[in-house]
Protein backbone atom coordinates (compact mmCIF):
# COMPACT_ATOMS: atom_id res chain seq x y z
CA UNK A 1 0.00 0.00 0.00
CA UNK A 2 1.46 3.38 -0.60
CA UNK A 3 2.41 6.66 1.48
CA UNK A 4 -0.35 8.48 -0.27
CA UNK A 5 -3.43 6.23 0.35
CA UNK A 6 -2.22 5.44 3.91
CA UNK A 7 -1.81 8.87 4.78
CA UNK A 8 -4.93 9.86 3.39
CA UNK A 9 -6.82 7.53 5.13
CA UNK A 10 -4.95 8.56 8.32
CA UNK A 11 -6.18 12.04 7.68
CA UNK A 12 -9.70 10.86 7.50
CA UNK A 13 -8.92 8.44 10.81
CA UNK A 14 -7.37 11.43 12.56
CA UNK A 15 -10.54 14.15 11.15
CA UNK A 16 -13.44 11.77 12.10
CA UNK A 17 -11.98 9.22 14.85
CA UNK A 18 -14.29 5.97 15.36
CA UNK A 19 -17.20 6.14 12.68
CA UNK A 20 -19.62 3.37 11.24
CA UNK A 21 -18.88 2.31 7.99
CA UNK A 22 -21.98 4.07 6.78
CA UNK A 23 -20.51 7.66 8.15
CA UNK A 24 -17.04 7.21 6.87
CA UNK A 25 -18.57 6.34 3.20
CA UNK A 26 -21.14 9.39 3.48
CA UNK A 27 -17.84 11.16 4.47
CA UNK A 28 -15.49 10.58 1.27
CA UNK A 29 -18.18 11.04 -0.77
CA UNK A 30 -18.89 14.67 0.83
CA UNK A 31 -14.72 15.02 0.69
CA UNK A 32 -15.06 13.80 -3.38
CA UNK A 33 -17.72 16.15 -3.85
CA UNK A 34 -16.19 19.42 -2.45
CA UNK A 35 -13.05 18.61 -4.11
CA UNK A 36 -14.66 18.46 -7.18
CA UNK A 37 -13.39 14.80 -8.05
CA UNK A 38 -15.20 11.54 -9.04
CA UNK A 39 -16.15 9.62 -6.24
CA UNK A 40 -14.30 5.84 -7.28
CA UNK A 41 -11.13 7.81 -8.59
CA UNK A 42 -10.90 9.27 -4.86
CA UNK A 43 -11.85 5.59 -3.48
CA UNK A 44 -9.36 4.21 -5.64
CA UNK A 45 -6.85 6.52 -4.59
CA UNK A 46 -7.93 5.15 -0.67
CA UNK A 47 -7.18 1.18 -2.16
CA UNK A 48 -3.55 2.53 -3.35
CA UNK A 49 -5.19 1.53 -6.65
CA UNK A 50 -4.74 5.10 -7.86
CA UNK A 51 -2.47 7.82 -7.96
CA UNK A 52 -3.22 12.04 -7.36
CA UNK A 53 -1.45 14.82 -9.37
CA UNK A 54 0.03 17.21 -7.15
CA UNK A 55 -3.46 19.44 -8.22
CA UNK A 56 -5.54 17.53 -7.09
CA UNK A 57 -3.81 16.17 -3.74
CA UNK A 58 -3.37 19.75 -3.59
CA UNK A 59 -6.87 20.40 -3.57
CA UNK A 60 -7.42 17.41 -0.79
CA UNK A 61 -4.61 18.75 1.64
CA UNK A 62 -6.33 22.14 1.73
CA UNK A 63 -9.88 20.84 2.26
CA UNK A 64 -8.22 18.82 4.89
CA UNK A 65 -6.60 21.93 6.51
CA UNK A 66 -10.32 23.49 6.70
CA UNK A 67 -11.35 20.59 8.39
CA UNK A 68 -8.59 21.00 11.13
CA UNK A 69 -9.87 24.22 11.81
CA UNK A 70 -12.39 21.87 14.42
CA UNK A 71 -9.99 19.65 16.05
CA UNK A 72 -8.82 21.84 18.88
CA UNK A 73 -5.94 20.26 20.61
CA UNK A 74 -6.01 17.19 18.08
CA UNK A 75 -4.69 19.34 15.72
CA UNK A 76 -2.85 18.15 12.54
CA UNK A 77 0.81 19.07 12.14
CA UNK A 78 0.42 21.56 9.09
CA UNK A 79 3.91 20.82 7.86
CA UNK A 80 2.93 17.51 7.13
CA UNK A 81 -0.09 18.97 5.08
CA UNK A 82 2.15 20.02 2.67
CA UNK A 83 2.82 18.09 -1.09
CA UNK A 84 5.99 16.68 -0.90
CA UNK A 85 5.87 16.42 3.16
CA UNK A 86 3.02 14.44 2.83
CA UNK A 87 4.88 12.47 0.05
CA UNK A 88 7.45 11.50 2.34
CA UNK A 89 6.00 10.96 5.63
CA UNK A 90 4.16 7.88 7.12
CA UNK A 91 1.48 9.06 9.19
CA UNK A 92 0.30 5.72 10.25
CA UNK A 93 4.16 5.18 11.72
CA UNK A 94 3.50 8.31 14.28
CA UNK A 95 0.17 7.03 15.66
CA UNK A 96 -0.10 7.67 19.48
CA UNK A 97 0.03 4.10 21.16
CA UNK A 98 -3.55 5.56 22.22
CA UNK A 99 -4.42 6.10 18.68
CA UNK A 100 -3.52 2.37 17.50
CA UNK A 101 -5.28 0.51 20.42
CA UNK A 102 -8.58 3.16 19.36
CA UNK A 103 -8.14 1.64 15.90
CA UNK A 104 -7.65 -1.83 16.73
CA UNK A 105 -10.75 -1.95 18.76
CA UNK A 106 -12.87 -0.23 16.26
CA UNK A 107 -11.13 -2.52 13.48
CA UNK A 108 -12.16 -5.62 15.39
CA UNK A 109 -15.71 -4.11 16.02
CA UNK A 110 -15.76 -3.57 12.23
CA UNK A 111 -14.61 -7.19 11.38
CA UNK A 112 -17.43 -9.17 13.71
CA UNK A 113 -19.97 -7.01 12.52
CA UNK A 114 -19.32 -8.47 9.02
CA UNK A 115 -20.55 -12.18 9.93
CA UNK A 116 -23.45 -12.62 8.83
CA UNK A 117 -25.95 -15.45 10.36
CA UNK A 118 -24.95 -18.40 8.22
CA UNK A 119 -20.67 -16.91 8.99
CA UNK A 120 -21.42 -16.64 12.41
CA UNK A 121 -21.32 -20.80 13.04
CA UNK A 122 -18.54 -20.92 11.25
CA UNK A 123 -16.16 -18.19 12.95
CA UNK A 124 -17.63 -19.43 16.68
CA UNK A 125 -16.39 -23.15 15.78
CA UNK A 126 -12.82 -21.80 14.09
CA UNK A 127 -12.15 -18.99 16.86
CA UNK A 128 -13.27 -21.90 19.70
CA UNK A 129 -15.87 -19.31 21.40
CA UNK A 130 -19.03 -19.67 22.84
CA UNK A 131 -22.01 -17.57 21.30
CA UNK A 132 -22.28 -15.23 24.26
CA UNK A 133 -18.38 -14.42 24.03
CA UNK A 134 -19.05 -13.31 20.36
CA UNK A 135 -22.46 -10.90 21.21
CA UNK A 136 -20.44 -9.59 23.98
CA UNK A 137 -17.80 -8.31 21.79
CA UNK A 138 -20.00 -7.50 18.89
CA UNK A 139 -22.07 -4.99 21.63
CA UNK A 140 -18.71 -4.07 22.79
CA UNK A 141 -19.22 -5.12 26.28
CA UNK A 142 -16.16 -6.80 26.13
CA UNK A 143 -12.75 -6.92 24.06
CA UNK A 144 -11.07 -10.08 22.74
CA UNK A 145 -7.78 -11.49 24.45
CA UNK A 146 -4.44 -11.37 22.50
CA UNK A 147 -4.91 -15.07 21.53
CA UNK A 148 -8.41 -14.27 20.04
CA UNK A 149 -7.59 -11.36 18.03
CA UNK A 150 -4.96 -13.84 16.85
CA UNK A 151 -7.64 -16.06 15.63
CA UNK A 152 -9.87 -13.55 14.36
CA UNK A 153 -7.02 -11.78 12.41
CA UNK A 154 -6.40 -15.50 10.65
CA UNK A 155 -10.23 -16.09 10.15
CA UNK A 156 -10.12 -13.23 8.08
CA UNK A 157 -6.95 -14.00 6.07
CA UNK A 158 -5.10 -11.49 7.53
CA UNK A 159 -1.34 -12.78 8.71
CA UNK A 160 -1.22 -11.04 12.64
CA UNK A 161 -2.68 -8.76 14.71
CA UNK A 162 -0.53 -5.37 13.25
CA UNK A 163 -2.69 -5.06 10.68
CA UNK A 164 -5.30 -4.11 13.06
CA UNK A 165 -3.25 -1.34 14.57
CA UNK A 166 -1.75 -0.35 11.24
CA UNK A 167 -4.11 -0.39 8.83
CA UNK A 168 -8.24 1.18 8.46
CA UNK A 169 -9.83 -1.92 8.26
CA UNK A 170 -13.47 -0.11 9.38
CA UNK A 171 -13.50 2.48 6.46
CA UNK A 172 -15.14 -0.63 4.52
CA UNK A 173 -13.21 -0.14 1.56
CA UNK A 174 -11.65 -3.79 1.11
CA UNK A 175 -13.75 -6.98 1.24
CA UNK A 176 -13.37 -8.69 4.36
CA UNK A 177 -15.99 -12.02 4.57
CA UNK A 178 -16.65 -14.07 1.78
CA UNK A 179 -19.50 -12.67 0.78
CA UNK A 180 -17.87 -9.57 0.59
CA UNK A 181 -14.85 -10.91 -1.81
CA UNK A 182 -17.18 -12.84 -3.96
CA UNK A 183 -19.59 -9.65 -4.62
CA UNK A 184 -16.21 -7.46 -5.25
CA UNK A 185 -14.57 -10.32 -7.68
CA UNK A 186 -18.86 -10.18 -9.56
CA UNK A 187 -18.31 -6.66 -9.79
CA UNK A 188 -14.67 -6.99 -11.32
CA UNK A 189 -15.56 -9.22 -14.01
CA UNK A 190 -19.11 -7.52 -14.80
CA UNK A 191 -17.50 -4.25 -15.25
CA UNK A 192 -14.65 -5.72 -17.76
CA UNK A 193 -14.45 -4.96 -21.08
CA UNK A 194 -14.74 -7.69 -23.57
CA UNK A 195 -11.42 -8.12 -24.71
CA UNK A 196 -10.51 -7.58 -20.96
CA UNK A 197 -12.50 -10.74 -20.02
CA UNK A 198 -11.92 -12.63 -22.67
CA UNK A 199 -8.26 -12.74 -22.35
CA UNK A 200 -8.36 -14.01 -19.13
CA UNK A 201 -10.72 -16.02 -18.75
CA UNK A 202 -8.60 -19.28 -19.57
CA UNK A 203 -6.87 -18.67 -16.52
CA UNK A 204 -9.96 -17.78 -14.17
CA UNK A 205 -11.34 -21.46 -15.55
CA UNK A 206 -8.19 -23.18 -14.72
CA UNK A 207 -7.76 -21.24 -11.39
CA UNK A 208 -11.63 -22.42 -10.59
CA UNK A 209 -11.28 -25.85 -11.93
């Protein structure tokens, strides 16, 4: 993942703090709007599937600066707000250790609240939980132990628990349960081209075979 589309979603982490996955979408698409950029090229930017020309990221830095106007004493280093300090600097790196165990909470809050009914089964018999364990940390009543944010972390295909420190799970815009993957991989092929499709899809049969 690069500088720019970590930092960027640090500056939305940093802005908004702990958010629903409903908010933080209404929020980039407000952010996409006022900047006067499409929507999926800004969301793309957030995947590191994109890149910004110094315009435009200096349009985003400056809407971002208005936004810091609200913060008070969470305010944003404005040196870092600038082009190429931005470039340069990993903003996830300086987290407060406060910061990280805030996002690692609301990451894990973001991943259980993915299962659906039919998941559910399944991730209580992997993770080796009881039911009530699971609703307790879904309501938030509770937080899971080191070894069971192990567990999650592999349920989810993710390697260890520093991704949920490191990284903005709960912005929503990565597929995280199956259901999830196989709607994004639906929405991949369906929006190909025909040539596009066409030229790999003797590979996707013999991947699927």
């Amino acid at each position: 993942m690069s500088i720019l589309s970590e930092n960027m979603k640090t500056l939305l982490w940093k802005i908004k703090g702990p958010l629903p996955k409903e908010e933080y979408a209404e929020y980039i698409e407000y952010i996409a709007r006022e900047c006067k950029m499409p929507e999926e090229h800004f969301r793309a930017v957030l995947r590191g599937e994109a890149v910004l020309t110094n315009t435009e990221l200096g349009v985003l830095l400056s809407f971002f600066r208005e936004e810091d106007k609200y913060l008070g004493d969470k305010k944003l280093d404005d040196d870092k707000l600038q082009i190429t300090k931005f470039l340069e600097t990993n903003m996830v790196e300086e987290l407060t250790k406060k910061e990280k165990e805030e996002l690692l909470e609301c990451n894990l809050q973001y991943l259980l609240k993915t299962l659906t009914r039919g998941n559910n089964v399944k991730f209580i018999k992997e993770i080796g939980v009881n039911p009530s364990t699971v609703s307790r940390w879904k309501q938030g009543l509770t937080k899971p132990d080191k070894y069971s944010q192990a567990n999650i972390c592999r349920y989810f295909g993710y390697q260890d628990t520093a991704v949920l420190r490191n990284s903005y799970i709960l912005f929503g815009l990565e597929p995280v349960s199956c259901e999830q993957k196989k709607q994004r991989i639906k929405e991949m092929i369906e929006s190909m081209d025909k040539d596009t499709f066409e030229s790999i899809y003797p590979a996707l049969e013999k991947l699927l075979k």
